[in-house]
C-alpha atoms as a PDB file:
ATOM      1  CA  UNK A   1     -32.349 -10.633 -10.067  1.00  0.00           C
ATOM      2  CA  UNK A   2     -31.343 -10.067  -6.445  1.00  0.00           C
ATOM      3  CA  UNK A   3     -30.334  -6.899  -7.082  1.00  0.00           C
ATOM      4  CA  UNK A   4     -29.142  -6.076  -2.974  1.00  0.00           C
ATOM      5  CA  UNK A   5     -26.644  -9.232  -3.435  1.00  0.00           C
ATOM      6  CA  UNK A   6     -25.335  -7.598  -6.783  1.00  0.00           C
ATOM      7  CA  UNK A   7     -24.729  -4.263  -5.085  1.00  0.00           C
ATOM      8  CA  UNK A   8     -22.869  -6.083  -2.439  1.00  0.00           C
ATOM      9  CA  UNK A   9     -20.981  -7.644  -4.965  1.00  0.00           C
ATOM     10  CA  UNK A  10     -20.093  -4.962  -6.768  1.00  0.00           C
ATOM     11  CA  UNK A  11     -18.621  -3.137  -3.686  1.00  0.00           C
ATOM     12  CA  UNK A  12     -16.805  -5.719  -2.413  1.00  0.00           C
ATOM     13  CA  UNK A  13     -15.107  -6.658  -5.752  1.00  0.00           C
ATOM     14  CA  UNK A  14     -13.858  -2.565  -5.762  1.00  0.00           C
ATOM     15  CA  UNK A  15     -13.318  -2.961  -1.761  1.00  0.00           C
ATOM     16  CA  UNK A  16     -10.436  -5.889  -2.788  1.00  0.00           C
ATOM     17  CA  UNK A  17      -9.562  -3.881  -6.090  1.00  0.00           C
ATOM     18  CA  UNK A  18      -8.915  -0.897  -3.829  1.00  0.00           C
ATOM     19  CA  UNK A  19      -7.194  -2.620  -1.020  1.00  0.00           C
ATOM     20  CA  UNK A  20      -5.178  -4.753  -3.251  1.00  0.00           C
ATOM     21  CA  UNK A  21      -3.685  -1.160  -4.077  1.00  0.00           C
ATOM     22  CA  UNK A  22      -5.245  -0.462  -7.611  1.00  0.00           C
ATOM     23  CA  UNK A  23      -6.227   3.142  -9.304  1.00  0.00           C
ATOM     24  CA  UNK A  24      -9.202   4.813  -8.502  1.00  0.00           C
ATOM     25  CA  UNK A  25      -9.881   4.579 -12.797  1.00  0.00           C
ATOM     26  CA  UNK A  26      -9.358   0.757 -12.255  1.00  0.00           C
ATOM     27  CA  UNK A  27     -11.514   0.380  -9.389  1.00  0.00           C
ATOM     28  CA  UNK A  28     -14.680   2.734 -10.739  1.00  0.00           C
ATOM     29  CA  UNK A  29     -14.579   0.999 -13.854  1.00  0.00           C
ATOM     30  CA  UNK A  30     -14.527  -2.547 -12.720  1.00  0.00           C
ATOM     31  CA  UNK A  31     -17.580  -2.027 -10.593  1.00  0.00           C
ATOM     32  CA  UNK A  32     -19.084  -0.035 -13.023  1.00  0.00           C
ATOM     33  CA  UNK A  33     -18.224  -2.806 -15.799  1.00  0.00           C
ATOM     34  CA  UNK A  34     -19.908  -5.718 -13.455  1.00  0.00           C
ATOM     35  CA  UNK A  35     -23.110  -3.706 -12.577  1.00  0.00           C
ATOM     36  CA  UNK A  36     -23.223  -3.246 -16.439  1.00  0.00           C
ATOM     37  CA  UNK A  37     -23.030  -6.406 -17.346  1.00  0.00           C
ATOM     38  CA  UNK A  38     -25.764  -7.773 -15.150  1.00  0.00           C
ATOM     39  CA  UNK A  39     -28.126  -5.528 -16.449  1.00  0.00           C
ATOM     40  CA  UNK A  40     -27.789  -2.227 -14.551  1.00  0.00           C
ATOM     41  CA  UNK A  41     -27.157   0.783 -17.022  1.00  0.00           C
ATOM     42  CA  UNK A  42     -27.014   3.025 -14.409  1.00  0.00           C
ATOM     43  CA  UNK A  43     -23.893   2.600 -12.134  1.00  0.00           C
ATOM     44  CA  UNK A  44     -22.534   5.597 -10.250  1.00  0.00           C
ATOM     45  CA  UNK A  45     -19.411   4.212  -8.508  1.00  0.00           C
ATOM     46  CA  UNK A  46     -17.751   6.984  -6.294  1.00  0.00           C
ATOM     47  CA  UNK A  47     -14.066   5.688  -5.128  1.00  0.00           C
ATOM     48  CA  UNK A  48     -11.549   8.318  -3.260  1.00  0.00           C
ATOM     49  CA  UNK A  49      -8.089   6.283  -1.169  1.00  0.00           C
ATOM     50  CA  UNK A  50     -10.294   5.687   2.150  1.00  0.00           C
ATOM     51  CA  UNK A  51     -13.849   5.425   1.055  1.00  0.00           C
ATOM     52  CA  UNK A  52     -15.642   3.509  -1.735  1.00  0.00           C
ATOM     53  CA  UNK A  53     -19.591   4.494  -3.020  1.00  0.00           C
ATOM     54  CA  UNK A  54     -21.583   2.444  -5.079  1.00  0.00           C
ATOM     55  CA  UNK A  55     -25.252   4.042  -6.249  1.00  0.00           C
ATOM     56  CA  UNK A  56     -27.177   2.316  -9.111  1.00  0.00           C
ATOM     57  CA  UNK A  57     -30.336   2.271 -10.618  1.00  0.00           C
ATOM     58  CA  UNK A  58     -32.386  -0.396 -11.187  1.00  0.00           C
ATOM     59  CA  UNK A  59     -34.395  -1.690 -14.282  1.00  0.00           C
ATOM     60  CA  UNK A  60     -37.542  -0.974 -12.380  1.00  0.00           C
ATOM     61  CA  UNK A  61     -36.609   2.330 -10.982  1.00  0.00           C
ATOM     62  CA  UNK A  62     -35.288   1.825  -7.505  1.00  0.00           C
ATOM     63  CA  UNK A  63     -32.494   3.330  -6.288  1.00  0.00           C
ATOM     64  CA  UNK A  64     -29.765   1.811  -4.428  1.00  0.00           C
ATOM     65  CA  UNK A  65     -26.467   2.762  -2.563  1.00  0.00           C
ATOM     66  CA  UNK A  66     -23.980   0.987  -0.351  1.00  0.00           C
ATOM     67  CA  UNK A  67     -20.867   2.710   1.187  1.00  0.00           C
ATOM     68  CA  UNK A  68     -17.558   0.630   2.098  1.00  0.00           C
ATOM     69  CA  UNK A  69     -15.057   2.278   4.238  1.00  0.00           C
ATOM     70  CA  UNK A  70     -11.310   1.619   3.342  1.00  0.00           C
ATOM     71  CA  UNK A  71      -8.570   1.346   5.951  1.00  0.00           C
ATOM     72  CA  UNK A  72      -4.812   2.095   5.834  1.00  0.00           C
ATOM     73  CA  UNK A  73      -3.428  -0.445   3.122  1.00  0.00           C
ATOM     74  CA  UNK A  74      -0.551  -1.478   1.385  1.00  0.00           C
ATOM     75  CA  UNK A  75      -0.103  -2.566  -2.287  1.00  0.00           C
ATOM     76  CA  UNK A  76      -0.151  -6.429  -3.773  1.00  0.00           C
ATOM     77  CA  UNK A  77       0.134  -6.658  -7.064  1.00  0.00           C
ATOM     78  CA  UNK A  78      -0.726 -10.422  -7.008  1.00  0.00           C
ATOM     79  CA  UNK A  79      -3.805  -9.915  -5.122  1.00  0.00           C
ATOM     80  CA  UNK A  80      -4.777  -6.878  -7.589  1.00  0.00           C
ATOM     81  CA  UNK A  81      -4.495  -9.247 -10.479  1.00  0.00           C
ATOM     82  CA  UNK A  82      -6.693 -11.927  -9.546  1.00  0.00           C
ATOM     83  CA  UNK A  83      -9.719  -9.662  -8.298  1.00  0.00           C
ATOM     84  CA  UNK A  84      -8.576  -7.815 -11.932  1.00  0.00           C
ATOM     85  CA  UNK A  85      -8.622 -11.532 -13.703  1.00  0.00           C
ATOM     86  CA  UNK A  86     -12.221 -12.229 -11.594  1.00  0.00           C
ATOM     87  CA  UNK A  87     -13.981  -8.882 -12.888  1.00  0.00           C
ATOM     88  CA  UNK A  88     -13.043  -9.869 -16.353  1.00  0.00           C
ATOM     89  CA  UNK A  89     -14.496 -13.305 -16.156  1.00  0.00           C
ATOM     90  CA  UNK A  90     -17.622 -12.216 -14.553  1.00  0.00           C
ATOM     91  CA  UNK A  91     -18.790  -9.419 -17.087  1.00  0.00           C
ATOM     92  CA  UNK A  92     -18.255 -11.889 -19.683  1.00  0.00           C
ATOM     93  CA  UNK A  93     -19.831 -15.270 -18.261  1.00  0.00           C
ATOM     94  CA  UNK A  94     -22.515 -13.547 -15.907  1.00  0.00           C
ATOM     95  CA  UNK A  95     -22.573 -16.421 -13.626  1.00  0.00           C
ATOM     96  CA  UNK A  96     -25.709 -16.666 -10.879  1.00  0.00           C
ATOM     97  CA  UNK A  97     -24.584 -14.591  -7.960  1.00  0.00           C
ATOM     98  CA  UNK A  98     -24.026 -17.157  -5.469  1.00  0.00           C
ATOM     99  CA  UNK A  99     -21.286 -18.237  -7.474  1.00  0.00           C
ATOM    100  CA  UNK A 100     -20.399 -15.327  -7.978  1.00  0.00           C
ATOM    101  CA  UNK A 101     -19.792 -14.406  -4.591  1.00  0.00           C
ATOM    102  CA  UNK A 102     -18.360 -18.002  -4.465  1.00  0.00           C
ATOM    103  CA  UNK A 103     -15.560 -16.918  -6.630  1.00  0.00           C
ATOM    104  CA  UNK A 104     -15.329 -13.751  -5.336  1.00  0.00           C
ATOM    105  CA  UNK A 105     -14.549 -15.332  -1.711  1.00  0.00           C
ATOM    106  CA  UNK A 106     -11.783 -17.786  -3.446  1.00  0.00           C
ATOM    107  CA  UNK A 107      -9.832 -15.281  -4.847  1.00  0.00           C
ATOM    108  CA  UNK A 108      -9.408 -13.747  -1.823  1.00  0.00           C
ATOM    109  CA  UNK A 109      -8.618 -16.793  -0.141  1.00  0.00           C
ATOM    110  CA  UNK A 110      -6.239 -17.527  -2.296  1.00  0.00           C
ATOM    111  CA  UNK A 111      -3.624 -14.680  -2.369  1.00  0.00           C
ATOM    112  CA  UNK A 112      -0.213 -15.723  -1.019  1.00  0.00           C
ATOM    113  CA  UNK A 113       0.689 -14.455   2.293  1.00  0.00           C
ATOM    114  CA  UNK A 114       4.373 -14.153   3.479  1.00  0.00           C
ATOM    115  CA  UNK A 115       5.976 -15.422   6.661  1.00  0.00           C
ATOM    116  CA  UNK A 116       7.800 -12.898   8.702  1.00  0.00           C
ATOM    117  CA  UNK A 117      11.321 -14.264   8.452  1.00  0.00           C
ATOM    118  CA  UNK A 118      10.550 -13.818   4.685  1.00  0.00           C
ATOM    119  CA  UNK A 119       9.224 -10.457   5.071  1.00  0.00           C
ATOM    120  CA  UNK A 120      12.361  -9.557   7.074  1.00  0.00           C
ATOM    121  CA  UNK A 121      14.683 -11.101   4.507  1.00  0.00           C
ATOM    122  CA  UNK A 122      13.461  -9.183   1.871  1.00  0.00           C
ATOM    123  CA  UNK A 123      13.980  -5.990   3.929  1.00  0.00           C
ATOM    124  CA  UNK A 124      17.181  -7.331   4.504  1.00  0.00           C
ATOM    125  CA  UNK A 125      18.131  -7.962   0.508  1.00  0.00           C
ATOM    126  CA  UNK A 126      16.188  -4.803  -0.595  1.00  0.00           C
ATOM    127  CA  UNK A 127      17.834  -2.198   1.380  1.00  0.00           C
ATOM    128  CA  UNK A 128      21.557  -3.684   1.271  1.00  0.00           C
ATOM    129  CA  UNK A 129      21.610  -3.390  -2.585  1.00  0.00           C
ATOM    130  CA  UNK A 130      20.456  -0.053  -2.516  1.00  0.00           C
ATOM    131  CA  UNK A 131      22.800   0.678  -0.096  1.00  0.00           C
ATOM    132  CA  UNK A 132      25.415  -0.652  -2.525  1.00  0.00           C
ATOM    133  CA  UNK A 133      23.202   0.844  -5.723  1.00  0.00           C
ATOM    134  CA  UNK A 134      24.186   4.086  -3.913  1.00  0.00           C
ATOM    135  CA  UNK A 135      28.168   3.511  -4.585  1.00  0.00           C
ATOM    136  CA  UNK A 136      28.160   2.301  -0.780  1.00  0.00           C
ATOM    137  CA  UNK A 137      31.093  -0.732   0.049  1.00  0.00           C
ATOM    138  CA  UNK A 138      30.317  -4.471   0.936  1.00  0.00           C
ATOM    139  CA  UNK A 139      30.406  -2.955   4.900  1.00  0.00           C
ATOM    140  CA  UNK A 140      27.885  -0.549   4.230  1.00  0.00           C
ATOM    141  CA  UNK A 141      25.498  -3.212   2.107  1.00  0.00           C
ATOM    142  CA  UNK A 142      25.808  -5.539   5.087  1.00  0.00           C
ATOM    143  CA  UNK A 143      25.164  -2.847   7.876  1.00  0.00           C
ATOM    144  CA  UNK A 144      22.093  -0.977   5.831  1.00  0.00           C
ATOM    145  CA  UNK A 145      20.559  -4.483   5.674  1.00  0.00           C
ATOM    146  CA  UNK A 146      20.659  -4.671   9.175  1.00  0.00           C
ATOM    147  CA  UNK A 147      19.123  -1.693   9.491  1.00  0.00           C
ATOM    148  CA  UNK A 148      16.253  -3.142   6.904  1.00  0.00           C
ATOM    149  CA  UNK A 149      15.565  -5.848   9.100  1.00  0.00           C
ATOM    150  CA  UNK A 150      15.373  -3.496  12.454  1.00  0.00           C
ATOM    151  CA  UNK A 151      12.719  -1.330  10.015  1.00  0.00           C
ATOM    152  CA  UNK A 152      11.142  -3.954   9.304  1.00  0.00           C
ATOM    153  CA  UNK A 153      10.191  -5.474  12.587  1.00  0.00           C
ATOM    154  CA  UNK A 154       9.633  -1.811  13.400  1.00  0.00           C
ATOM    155  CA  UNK A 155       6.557  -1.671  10.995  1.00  0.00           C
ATOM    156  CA  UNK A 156       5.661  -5.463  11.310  1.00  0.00           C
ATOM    157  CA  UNK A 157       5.104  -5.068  15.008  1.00  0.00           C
ATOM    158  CA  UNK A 158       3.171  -1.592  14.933  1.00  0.00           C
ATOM    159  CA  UNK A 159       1.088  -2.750  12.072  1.00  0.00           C
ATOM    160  CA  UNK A 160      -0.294  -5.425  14.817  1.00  0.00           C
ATOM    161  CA  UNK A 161      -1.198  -2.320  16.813  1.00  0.00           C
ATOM    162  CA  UNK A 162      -3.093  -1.017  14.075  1.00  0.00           C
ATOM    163  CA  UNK A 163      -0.988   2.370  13.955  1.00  0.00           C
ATOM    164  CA  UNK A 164      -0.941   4.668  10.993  1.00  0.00           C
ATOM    165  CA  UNK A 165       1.913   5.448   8.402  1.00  0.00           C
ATOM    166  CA  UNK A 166       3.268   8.046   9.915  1.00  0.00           C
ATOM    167  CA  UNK A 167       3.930   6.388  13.032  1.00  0.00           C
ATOM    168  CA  UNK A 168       5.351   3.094  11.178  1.00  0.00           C
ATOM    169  CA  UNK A 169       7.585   5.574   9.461  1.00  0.00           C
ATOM    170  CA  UNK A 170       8.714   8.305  12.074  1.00  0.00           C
ATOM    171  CA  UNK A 171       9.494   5.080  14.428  1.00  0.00           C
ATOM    172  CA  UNK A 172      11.179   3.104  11.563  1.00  0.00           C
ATOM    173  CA  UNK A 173      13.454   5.978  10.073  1.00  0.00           C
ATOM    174  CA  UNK A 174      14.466   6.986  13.782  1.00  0.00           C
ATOM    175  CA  UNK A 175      15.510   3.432  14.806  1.00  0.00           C
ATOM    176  CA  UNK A 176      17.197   2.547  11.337  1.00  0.00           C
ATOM    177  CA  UNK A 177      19.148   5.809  10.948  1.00  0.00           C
ATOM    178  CA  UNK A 178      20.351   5.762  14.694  1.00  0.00           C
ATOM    179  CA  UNK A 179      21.385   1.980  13.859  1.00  0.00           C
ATOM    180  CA  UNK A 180      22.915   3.094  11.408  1.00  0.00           C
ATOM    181  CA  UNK A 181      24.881   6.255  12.865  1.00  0.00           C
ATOM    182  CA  UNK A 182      26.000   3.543  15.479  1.00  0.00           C
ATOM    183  CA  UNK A 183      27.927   1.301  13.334  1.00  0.00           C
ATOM    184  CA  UNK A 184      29.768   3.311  11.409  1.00  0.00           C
ATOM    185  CA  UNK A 185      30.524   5.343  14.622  1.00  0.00           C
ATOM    186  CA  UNK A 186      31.737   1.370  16.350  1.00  0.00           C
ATOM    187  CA  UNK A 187      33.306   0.569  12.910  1.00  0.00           C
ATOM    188  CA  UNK A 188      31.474  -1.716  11.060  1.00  0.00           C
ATOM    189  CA  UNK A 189      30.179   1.007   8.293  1.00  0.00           C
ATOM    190  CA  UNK A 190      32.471   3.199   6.547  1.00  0.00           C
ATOM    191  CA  UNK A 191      29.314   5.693   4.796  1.00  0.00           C
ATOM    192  CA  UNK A 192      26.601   6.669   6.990  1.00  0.00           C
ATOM    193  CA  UNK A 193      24.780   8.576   4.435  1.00  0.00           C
ATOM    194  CA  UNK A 194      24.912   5.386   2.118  1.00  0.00           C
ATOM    195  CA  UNK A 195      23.644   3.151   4.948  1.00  0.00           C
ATOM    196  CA  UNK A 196      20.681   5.882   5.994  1.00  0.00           C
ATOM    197  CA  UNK A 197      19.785   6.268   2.076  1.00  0.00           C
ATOM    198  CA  UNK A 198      19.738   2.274   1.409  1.00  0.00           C
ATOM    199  CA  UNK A 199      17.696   1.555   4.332  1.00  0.00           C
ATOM    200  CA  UNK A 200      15.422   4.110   3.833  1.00  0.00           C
ATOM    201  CA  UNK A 201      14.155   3.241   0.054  1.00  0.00           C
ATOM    202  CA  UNK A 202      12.101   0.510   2.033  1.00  0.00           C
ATOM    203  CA  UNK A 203      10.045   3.106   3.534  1.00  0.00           C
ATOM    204  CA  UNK A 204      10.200   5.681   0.646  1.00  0.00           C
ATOM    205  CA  UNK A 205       6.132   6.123  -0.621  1.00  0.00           C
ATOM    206  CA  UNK A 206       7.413   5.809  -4.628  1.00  0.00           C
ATOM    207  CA  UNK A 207       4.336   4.025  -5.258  1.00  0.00           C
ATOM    208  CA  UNK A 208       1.858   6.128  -3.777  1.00  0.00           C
ATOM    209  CA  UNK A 209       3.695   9.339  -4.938  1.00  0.00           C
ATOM    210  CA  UNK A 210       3.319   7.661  -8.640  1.00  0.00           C
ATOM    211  CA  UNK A 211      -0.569   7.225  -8.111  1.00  0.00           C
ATOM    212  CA  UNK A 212      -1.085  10.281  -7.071  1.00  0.00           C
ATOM    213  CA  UNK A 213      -0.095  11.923 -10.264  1.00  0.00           C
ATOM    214  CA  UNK A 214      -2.016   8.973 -12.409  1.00  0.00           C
ATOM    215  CA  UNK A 215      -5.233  10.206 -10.235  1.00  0.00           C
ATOM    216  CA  UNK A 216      -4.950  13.817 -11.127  1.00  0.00           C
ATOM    217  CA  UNK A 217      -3.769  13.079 -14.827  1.00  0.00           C
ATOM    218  CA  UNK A 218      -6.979  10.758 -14.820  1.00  0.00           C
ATOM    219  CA  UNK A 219      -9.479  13.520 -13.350  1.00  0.00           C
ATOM    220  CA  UNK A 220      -9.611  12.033  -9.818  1.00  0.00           C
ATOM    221  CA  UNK A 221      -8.437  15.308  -8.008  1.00  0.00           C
ATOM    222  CA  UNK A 222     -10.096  14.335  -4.965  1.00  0.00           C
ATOM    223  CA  UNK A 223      -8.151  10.961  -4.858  1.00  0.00           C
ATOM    224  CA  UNK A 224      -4.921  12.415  -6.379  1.00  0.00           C
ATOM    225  CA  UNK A 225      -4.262  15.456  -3.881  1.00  0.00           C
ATOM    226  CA  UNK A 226      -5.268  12.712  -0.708  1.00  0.00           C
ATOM    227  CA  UNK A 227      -2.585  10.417  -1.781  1.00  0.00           C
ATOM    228  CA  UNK A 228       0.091  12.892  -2.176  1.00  0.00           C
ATOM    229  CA  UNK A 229      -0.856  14.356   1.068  1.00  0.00           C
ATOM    230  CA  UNK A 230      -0.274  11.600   2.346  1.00  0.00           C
ATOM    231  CA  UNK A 231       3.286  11.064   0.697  1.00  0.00           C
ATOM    232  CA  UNK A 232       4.582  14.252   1.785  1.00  0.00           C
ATOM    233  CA  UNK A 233       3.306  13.300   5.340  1.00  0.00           C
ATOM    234  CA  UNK A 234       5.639  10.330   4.945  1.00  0.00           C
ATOM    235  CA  UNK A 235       8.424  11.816   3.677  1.00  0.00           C
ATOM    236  CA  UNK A 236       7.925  14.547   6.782  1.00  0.00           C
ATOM    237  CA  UNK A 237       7.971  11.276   8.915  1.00  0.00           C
ATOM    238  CA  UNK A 238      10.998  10.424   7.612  1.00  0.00           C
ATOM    239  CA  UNK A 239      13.111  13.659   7.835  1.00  0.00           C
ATOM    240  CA  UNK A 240      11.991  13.838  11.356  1.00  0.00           C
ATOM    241  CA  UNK A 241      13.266  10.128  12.657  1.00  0.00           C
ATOM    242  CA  UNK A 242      16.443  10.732  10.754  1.00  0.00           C
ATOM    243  CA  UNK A 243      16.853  14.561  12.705  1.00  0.00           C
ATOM    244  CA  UNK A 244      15.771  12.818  15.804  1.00  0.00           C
ATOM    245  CA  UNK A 245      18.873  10.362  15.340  1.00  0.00           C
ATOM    246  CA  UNK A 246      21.418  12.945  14.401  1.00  0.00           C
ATOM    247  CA  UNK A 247      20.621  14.871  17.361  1.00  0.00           C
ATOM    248  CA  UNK A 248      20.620  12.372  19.801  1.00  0.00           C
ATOM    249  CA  UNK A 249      24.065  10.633  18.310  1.00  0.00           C
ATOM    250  CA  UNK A 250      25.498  14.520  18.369  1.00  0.00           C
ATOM    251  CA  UNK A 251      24.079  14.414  22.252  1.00  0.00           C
ATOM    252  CA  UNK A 252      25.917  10.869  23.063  1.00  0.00           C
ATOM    253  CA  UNK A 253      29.123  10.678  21.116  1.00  0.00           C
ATOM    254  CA  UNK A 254      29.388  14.034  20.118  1.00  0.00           C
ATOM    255  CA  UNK A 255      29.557  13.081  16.008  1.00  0.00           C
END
């Protein structure tokens, strides 16, 4: 047993668990599952939002640890579920590690990706039925769903600059709510607050907000205070584009 190439394998199956978007509880146990299941009994995965730690022991006493740094990421559920579907069928069919890896590199390969008229469409659909989820009119649908799309090329082109969340969302919430301040003020929106609110559920951090809890209900307070840290840093982001907006509007029409 190449017991370097497990390791690897092990964090790089928790390194697509944890970047697909899964729970820390998901991600330590799948490694710790694999390493299992080859033969290690002990496994010592270590996995906090930005960092993942795998130490084992092996059969013939030597230790062995491998750390994988984890950047700002989103969350795909389709992606989760096939590195979730390839964990599965690895602790039960043990396969030789080049294949292994083999799959490992397939599954990867072949998540869906999304073009970004698509992207923008769904920003677009999203945010306009809020907006009208919201008791907003047909106007006000329309109009917030412009304001999607303006979000969403907002965070598509800083994402290519490698920015952080806060950025994407201080920059997104200030040009969304000042697009939408503008048409109701030129007519085309008849509820600014309706427009603002619709647009903004694409940038709300529900998700992450909802992990955080699951991590400290699960024991992972390191991981569960991080990630709501870092949801109340969005939502700071996002009171501070929209205040940005309404002062400047109040500064150039006066409203």
């Amino acid at each position: 047993m190449d017991y370097d190439k497990l390791l690897s394998l092990a964090a790089d199956l928790g390194y697509g668990l944890l970047e697909s978007g899964a729970e820390i509880y998901r991600v330590e146990e799948s490694i710790q599952r694999l390493l299992w299941a080859y033969g290690v009994q002990e496994a010592h995965p270590f996995v906090i939002p930005n960092c993942i730690i795998v130490s084992m022991v092996t059969p013939e006493g030597r230790s062995m640890t491998q750390v994988r740094r984890m950047p700002s990421h989103g969350t795909d559920i389709d992606l989760l579920e096939c590195f979730n579907d390839l964990c599965r069928h690895l602790c039960v069919e043990k396969p030789d590690l080049d294949e292994a890896r083999v799959r490992l590199e397939a599954a990867r390969k072949a998540c869906r990706s999304y073009s970004l008229p698509a992207i923008l469409a769904s920003y677009f659909m999203g945010t306009a039925a809020f907006a009208l989820f919201f008791k907003g009119s047909l106007r006000d649908g329309l109009c917030a769903g412009i304001c999607g799309v303006i979000i969403g090329l907002v965070v598509s082109a800083l994402g290519r600059l490698n920015t952080n969340m806060f950025l994407k969302t201080l920059t997104g919430s200030a040009l969304g709510s000042f697009a939408a301040l503008f048409m109701t003020w030129a007519g085309l929106g008849e509820h600014s607050d309706c427009i603002i609110i619709g647009a903004f559920m694409s940038l709300v951090p529900g998700i992450l907000f909802t992990n955080s809890f699951r991590d400290v209900m699960a024991g992972d307070m390191v991981a569960g205070l991080s990630r709501l840290a870092d949801a109340l840093l969005t939502a700071v982001a996002l009171a501070l584009g929209t205040a940005f907006s309404l002062g400047l509007t109040r500064l150039i029409w006066g409203v």
